[in-house]
N, C-alpha and C. Protein backbone atom coordinates (compact mmCIF):
# COMPACT_ATOMS: atom_id res chain seq x y z
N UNK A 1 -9.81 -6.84 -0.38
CA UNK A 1 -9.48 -5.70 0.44
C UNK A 1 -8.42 -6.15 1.44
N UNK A 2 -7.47 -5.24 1.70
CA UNK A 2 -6.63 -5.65 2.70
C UNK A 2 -6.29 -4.12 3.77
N UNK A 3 -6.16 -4.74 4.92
CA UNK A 3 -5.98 -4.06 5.97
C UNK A 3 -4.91 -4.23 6.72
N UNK A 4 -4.29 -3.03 7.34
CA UNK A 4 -3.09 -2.99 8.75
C UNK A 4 -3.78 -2.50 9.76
N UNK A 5 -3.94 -3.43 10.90
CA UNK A 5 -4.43 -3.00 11.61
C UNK A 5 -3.38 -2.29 12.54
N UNK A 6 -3.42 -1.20 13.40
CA UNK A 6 -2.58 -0.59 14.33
C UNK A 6 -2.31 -1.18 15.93
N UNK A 7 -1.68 -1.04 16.40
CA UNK A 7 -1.47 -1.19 17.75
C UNK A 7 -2.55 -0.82 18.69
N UNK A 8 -2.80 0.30 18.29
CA UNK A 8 -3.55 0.91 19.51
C UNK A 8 -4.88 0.41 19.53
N UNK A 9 -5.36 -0.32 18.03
CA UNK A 9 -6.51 -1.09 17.90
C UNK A 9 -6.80 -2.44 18.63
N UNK A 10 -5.50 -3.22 18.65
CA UNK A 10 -5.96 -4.41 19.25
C UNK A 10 -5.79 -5.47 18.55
N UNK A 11 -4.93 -6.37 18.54
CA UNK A 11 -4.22 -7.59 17.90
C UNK A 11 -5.46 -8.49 17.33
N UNK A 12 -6.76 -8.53 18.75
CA UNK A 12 -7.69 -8.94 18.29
C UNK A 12 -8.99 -8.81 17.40
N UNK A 13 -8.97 -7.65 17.09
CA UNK A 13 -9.56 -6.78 16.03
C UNK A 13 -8.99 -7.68 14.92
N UNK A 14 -7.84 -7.41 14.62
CA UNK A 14 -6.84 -7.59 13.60
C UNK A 14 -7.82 -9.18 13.27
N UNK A 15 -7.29 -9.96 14.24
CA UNK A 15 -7.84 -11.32 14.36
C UNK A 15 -9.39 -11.41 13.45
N UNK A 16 -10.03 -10.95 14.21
CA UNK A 16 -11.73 -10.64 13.74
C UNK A 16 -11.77 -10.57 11.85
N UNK A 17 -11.09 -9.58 11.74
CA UNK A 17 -11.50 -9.07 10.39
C UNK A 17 -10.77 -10.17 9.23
N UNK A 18 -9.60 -11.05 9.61
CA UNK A 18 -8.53 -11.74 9.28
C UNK A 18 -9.93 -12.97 8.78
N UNK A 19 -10.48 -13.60 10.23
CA UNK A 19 -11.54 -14.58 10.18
C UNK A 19 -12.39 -14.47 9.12
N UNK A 20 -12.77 -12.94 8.90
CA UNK A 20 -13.85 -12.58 8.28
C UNK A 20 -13.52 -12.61 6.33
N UNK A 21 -11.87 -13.26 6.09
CA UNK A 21 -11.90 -13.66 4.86
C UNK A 21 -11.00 -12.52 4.73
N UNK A 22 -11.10 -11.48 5.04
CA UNK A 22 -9.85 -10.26 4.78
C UNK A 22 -8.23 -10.54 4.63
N UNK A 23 -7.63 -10.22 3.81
CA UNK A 23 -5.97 -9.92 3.79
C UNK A 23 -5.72 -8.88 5.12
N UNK A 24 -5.20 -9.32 6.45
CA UNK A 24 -5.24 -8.55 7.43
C UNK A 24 -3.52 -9.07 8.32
N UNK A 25 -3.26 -7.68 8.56
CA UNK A 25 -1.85 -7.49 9.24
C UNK A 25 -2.03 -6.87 10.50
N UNK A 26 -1.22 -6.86 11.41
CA UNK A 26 -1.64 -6.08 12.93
C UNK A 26 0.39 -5.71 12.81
N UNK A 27 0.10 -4.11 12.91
CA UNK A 27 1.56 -3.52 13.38
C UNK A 27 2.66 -4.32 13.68
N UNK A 28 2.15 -5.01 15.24
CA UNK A 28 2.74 -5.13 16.39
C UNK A 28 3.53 -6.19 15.73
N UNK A 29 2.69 -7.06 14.66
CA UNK A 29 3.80 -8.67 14.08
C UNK A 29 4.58 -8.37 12.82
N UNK A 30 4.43 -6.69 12.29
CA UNK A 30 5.18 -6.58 11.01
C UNK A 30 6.24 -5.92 11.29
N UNK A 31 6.02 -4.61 12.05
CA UNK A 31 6.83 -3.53 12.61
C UNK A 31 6.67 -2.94 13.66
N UNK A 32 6.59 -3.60 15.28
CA UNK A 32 6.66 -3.17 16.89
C UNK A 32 7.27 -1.91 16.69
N UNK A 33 6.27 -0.53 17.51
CA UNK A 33 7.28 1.01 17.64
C UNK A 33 7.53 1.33 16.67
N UNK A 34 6.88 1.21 15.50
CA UNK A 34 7.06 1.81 14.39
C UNK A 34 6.57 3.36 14.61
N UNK A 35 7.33 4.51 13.40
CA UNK A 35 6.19 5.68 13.85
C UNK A 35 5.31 5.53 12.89
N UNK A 36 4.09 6.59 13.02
CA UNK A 36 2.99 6.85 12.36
C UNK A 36 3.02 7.04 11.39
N UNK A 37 4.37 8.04 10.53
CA UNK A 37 5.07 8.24 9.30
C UNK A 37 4.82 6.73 8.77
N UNK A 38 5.94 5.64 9.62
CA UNK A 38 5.85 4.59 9.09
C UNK A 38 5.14 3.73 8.59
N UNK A 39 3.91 3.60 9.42
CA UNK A 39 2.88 2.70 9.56
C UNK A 39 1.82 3.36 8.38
N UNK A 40 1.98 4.23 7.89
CA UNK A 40 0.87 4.77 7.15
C UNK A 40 1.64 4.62 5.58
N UNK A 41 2.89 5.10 5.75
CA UNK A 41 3.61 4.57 4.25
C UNK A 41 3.10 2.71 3.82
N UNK A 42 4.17 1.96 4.80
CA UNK A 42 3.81 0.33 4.83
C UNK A 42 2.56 0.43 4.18
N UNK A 43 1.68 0.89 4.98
CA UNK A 43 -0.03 0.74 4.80
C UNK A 43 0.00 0.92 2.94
N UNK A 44 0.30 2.18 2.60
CA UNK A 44 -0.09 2.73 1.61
C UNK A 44 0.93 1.94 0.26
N UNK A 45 2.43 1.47 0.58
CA UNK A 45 3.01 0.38 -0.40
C UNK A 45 2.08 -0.87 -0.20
N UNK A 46 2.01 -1.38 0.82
CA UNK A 46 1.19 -2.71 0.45
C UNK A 46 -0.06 -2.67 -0.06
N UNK A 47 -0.71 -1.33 -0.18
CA UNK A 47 -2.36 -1.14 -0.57
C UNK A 47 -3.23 -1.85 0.26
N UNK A 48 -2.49 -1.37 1.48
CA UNK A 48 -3.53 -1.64 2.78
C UNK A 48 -4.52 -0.24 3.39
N UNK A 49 -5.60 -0.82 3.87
CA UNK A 49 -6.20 0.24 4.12
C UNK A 49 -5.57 0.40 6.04
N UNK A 50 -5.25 1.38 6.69
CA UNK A 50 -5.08 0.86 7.97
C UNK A 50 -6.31 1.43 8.93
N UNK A 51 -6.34 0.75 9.84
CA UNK A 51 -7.61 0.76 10.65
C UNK A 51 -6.78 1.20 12.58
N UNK A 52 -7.17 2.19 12.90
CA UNK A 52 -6.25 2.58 14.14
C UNK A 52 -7.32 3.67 14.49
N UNK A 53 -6.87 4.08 15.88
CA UNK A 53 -7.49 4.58 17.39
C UNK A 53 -6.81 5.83 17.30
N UNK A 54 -5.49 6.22 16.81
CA UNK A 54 -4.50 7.08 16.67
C UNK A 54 -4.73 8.69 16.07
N UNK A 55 -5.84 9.60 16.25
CA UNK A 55 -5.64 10.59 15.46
C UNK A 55 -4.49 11.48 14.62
N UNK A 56 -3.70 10.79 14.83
CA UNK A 56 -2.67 11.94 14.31
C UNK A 56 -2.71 11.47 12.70
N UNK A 57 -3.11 10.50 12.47
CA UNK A 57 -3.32 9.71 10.74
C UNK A 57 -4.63 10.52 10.02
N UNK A 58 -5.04 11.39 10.52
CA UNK A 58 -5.62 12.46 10.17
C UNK A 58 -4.97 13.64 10.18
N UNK A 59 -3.61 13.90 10.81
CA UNK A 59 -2.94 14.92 10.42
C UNK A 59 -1.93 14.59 9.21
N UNK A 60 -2.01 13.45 9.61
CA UNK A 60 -0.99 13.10 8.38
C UNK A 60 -1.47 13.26 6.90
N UNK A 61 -2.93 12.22 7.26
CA UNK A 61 -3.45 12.42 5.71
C UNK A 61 -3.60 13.44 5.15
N UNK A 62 -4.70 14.55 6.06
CA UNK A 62 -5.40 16.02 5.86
C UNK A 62 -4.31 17.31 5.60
N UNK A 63 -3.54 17.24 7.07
CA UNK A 63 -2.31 18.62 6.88
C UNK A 63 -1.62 18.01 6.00
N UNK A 64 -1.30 17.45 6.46
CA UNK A 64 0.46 17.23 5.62
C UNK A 64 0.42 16.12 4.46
N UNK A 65 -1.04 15.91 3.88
CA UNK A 65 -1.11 15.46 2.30
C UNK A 65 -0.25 14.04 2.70
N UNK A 66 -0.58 13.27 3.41
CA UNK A 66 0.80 11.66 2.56
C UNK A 66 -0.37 11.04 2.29
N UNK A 67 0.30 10.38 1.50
CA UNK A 67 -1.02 9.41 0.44
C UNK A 67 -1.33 8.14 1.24
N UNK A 68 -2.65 8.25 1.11
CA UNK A 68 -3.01 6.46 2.09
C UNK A 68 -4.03 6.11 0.75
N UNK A 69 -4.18 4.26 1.14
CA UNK A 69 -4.83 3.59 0.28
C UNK A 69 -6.55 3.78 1.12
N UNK A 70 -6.45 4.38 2.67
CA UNK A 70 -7.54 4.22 2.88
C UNK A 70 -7.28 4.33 4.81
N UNK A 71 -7.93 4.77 5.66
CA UNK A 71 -7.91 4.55 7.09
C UNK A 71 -9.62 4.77 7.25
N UNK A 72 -9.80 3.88 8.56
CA UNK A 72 -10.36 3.28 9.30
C UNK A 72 -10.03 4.57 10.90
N UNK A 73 -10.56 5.11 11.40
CA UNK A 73 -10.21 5.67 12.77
C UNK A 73 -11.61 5.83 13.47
N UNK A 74 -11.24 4.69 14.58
CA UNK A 74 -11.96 4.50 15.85
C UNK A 74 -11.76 5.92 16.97
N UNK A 75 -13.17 6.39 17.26
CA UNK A 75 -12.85 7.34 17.96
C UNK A 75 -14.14 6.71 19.26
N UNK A 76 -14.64 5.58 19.86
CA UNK A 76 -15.67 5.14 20.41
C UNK A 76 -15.14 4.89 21.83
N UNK A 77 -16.05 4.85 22.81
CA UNK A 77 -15.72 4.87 24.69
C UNK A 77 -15.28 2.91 24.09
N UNK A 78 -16.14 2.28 23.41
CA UNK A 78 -15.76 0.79 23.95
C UNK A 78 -14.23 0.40 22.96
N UNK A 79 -13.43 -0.02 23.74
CA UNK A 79 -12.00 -0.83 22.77
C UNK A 79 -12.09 -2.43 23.07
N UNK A 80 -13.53 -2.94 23.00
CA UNK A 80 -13.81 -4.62 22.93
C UNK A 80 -14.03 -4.36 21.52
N UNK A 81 -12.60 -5.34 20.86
CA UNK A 81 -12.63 -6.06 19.51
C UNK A 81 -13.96 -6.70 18.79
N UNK A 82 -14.75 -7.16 19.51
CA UNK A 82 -16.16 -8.37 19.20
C UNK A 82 -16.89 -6.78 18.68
N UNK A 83 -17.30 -5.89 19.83
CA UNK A 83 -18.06 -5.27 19.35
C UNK A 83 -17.60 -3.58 17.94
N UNK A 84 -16.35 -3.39 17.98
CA UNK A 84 -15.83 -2.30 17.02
C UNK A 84 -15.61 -3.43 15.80
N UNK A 85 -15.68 -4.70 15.88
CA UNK A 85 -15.72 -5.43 14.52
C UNK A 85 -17.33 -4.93 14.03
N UNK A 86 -18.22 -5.68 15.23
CA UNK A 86 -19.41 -5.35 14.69
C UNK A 86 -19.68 -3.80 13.79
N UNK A 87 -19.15 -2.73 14.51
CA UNK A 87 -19.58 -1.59 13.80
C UNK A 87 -18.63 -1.17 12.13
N UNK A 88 -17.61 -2.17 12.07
CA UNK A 88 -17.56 -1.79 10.67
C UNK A 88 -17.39 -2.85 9.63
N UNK A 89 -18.00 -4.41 10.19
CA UNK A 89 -17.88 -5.32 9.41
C UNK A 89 -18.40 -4.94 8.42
N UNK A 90 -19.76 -4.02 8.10
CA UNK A 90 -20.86 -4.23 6.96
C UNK A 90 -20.13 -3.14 5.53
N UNK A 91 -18.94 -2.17 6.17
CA UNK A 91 -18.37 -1.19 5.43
C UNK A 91 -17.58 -1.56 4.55
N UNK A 92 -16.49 -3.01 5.37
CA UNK A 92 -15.01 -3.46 5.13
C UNK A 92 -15.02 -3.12 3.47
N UNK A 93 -15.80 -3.82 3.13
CA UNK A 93 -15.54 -4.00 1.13
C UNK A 93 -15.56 -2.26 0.52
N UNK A 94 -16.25 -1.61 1.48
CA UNK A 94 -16.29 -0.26 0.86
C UNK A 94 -15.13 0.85 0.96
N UNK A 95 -14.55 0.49 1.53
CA UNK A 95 -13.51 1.77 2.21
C UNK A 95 -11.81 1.98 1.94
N UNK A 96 -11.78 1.32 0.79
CA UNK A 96 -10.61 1.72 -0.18
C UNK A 96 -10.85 3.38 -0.96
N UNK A 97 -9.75 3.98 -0.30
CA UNK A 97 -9.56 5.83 -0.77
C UNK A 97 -10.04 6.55 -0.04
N UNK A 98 -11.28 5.66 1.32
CA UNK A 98 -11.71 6.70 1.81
C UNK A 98 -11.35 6.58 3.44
N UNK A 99 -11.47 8.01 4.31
CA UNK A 99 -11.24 8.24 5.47
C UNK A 99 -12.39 8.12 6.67
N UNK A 100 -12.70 7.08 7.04
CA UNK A 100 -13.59 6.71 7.80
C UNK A 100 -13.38 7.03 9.46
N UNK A 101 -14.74 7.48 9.98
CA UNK A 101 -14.36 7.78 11.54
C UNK A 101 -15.50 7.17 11.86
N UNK A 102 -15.25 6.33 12.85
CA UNK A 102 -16.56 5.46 13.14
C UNK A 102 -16.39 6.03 15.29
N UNK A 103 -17.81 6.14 15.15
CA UNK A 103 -18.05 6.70 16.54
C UNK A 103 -19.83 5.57 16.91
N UNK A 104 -19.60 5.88 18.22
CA UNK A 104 -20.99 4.79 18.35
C UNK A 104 -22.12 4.82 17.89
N UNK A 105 -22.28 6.16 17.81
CA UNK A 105 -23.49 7.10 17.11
C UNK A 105 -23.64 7.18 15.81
N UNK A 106 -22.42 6.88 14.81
CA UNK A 106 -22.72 7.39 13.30
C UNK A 106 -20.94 6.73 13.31
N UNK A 107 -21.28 6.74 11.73
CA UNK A 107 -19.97 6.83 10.82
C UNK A 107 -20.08 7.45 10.16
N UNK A 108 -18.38 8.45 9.99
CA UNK A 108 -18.75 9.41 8.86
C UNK A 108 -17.37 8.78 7.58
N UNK A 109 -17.51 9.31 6.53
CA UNK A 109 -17.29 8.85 5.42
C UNK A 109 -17.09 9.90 4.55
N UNK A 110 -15.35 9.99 4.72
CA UNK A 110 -15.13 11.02 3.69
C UNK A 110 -13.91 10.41 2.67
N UNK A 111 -14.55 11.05 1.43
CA UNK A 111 -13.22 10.69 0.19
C UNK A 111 -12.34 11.10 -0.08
N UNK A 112 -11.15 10.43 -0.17
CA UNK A 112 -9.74 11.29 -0.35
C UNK A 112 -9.54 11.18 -1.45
């Protein structure tokens, strides 16, 4: 499985999941200020899943149809890396095609 992680996630996230044996990229060291257009194409040529804080990668995917290999979107009060690893280390292997929203309370899990 491989992942892009986003900016708004946290370099150290990126780090976490990288440790954890993953093929893992963070924005900020491939393409700094990239737009969202961008970062979700990249994502989707390299057959990365991307993992970001950013709602609008739900407008992208949902309205306006662009094809992703897979997102990850953090919508939770905490942005400590140690603990938003914890809530989706146990998923990572699962979440190629699909659109994940992880909140503190639940994850939801939908297929594209």
């Amino acid at each position: 499985m491989r992942f892009l992680v986003d900016e708004s996630s946290d370099k150290r996230l990126a780090n976490l999941i990288s440790r954890a044996g993953y093929d893992t990229l963070f924005v900020g060291d491939v393409m700094p200020t990239a737009s969202d257009e961008d970062i979700l194409s990249f994502a989707e040529n390299e057959n990365r899943v991307l993992i970001s804080d950013d709602k609008d990668f739900g407008e992208l995917v949902f309205r306006l149809k662009r094809p992703t290999s897979g997102v990850i979107l953090f919508r939770t009060l905490t942005t400590d890396p140690t603990e938003r690893f914890d809530m989706i280390k146990d998923i990572l292997a699962e979440v190629k095609g699909k659109f994940v929203v992880v909140r503190e309370d639940r994850t939801r899990v939908r297929e594209l």
